[in-house]
C-alpha atoms as a PDB file:
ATOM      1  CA  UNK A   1     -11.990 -16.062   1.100  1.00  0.00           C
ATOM      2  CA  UNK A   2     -14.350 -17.838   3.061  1.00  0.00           C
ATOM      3  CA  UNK A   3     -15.315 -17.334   6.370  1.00  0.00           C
ATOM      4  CA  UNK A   4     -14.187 -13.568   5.743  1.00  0.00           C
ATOM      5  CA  UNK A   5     -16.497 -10.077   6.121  1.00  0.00           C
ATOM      6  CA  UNK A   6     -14.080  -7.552   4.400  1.00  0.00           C
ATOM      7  CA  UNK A   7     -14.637  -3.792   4.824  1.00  0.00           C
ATOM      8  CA  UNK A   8     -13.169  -1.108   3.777  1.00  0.00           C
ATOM      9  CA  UNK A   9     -10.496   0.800   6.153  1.00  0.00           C
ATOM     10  CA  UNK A  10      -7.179   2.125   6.640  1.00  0.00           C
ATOM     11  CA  UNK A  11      -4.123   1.229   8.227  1.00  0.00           C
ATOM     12  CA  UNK A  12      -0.888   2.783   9.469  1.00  0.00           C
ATOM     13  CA  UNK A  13       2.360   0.917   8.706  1.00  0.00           C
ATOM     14  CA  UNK A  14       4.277   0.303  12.136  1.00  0.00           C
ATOM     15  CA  UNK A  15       6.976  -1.642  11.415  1.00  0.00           C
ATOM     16  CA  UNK A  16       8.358  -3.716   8.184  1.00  0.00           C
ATOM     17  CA  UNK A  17      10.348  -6.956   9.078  1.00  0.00           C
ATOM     18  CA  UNK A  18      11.938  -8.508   5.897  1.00  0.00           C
ATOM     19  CA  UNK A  19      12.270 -12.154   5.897  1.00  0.00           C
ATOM     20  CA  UNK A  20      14.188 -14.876   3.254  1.00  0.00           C
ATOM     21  CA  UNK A  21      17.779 -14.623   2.052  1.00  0.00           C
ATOM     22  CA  UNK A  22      19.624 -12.132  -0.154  1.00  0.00           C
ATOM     23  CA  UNK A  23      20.209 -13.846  -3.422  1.00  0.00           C
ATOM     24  CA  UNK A  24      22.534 -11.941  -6.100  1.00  0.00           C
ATOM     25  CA  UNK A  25      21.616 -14.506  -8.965  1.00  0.00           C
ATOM     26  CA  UNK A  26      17.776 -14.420  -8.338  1.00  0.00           C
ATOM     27  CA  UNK A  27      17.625 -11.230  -6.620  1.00  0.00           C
ATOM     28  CA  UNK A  28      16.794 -10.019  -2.995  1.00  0.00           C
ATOM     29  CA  UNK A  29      14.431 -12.715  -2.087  1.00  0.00           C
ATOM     30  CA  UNK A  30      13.751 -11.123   0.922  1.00  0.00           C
ATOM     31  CA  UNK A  31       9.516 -10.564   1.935  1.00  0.00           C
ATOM     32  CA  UNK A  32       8.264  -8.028   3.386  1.00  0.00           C
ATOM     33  CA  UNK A  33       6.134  -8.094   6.599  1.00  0.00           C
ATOM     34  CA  UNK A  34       4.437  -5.269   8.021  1.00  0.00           C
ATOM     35  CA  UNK A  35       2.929  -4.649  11.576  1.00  0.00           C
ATOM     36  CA  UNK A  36      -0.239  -2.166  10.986  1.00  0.00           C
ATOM     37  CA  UNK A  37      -2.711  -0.332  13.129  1.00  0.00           C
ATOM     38  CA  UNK A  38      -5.677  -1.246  10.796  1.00  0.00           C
ATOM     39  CA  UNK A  39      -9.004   0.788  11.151  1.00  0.00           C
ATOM     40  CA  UNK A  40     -11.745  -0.749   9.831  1.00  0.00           C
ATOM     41  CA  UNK A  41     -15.225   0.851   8.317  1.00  0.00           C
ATOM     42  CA  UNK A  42     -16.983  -0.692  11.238  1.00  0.00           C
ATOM     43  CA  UNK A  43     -15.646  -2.357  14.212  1.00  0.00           C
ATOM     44  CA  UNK A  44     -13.154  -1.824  16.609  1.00  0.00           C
ATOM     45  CA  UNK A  45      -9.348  -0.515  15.581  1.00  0.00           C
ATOM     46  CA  UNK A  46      -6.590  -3.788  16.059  1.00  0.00           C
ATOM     47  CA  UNK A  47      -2.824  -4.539  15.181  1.00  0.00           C
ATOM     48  CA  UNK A  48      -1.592  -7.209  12.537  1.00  0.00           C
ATOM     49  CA  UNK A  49       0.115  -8.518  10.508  1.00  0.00           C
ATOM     50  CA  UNK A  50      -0.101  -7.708   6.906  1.00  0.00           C
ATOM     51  CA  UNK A  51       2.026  -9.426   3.931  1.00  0.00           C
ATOM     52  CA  UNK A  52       3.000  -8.437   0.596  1.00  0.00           C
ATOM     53  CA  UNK A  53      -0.053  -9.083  -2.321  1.00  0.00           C
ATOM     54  CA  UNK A  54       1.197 -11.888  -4.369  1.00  0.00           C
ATOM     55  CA  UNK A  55       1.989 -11.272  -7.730  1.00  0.00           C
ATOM     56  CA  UNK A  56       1.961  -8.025  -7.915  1.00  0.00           C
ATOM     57  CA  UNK A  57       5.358  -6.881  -9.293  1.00  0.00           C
ATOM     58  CA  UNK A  58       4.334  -2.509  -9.563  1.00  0.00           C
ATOM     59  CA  UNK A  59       3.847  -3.145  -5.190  1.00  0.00           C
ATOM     60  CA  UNK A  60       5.761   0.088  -3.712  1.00  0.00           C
ATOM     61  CA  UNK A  61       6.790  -1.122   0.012  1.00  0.00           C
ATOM     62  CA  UNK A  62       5.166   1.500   2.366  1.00  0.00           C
ATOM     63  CA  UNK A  63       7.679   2.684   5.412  1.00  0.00           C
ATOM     64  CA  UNK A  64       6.764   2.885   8.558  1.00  0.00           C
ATOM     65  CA  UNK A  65       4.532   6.174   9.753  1.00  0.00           C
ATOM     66  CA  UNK A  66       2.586   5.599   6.180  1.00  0.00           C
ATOM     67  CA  UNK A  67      -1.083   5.234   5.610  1.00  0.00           C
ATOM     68  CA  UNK A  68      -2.619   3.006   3.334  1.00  0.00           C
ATOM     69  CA  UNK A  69      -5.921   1.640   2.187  1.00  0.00           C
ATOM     70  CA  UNK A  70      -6.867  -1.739   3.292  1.00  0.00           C
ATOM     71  CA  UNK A  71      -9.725  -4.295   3.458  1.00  0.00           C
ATOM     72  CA  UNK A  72     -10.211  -5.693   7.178  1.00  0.00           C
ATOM     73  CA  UNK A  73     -11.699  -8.175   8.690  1.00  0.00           C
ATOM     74  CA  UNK A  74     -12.501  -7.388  12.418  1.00  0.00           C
ATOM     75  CA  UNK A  75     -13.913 -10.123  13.856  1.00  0.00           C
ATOM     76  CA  UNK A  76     -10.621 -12.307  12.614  1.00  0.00           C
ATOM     77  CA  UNK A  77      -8.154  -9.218  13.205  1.00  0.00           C
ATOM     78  CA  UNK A  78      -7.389  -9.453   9.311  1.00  0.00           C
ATOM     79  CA  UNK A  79      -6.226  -6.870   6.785  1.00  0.00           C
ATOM     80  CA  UNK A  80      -4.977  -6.862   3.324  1.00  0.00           C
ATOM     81  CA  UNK A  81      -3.666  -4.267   0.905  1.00  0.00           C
ATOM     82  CA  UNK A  82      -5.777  -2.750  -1.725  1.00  0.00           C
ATOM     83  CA  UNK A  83      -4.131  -3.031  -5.055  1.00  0.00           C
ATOM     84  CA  UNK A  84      -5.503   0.460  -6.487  1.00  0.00           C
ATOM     85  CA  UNK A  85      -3.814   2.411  -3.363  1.00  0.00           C
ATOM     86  CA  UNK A  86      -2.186   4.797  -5.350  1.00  0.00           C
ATOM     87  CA  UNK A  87       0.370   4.321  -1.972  1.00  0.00           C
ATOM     88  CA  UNK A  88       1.527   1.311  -2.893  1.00  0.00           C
ATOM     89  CA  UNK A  89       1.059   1.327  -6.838  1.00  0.00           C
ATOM     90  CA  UNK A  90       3.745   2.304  -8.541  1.00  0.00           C
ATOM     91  CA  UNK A  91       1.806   1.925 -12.147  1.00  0.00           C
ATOM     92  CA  UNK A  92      -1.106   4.503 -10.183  1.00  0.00           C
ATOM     93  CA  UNK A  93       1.772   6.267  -8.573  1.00  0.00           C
ATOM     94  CA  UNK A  94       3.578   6.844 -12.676  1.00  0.00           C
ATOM     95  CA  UNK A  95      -0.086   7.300 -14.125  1.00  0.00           C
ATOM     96  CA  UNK A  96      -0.697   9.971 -11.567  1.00  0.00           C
ATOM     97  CA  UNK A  97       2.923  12.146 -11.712  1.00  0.00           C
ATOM     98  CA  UNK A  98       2.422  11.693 -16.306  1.00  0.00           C
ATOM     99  CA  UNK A  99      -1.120  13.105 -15.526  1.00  0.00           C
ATOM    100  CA  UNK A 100       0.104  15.944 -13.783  1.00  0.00           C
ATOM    101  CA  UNK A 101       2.931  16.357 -16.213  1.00  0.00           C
ATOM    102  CA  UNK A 102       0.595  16.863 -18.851  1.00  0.00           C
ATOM    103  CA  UNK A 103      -1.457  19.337 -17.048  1.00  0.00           C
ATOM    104  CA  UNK A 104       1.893  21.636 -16.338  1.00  0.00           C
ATOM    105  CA  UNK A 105       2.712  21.282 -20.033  1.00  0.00           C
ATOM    106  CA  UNK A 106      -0.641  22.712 -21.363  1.00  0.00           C
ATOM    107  CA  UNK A 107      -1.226  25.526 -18.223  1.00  0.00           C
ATOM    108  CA  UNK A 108      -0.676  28.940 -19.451  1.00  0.00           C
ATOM    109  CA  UNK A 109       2.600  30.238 -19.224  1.00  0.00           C
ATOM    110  CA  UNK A 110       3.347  31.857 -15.608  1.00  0.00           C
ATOM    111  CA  UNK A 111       1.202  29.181 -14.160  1.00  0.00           C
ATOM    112  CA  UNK A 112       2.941  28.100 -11.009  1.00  0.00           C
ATOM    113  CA  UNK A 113       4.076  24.091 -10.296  1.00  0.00           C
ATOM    114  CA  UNK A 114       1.294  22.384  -9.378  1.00  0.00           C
ATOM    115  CA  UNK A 115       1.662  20.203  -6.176  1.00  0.00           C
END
């Protein structure tokens, strides 16, 4: 966006107020709005308000206490999410667990679970 000096930081989920009405035909229909502590790269640490990223149907909504990746803007006290957090992708979070699947299924029998 314009007017906008993203850096990289980090964030840690607050509080998550939903807004909209409960639909059965169409679904929830209810947003998600979280409060975060975001900690930018560079600049000083501030509190915001960060929404859901639009079309993105594989977003996993992060609970409060949970850190995740964002871009910030300090000077406007501006965050996003990251789309590759593996926190809050559930197609990183599936590619991830199969990965690790895989792994068990060829280690040497005896091998311990990995974690």
């Amino acid at each position: 966006m314009l007017g906008h000096n993203w850096v990289p930081g980090e964030g840690t989920i607050v509080d998550v107020r939903w807004s909209g009405h409960e639909s059965p035909a169409t679904g929830s229909g209810q947003i998600p709005h979280f409060i975060v502590d975001a900690r930018p790269s560079t600049g000083e640490p501030f509190r915001t308000e960060v929404e859901e990223l639009v079309l993105f149907p594989s977003f996993v909504v992060p609970y409060p206490g949970m850190v995740v990746q964002l871009e910030c803007d300090p000077g406007h006290k501006k965050a996003k999410f990251v789309r590759s957090d593996p926190a809050i992708n559930k197609k990183v979070q599936d590619r991830a667990h199969n990965d690790k699947y895989a792994d068990e299924l060829n280690a040497p029998p005896g091998t311990p679970p990995a974690r």
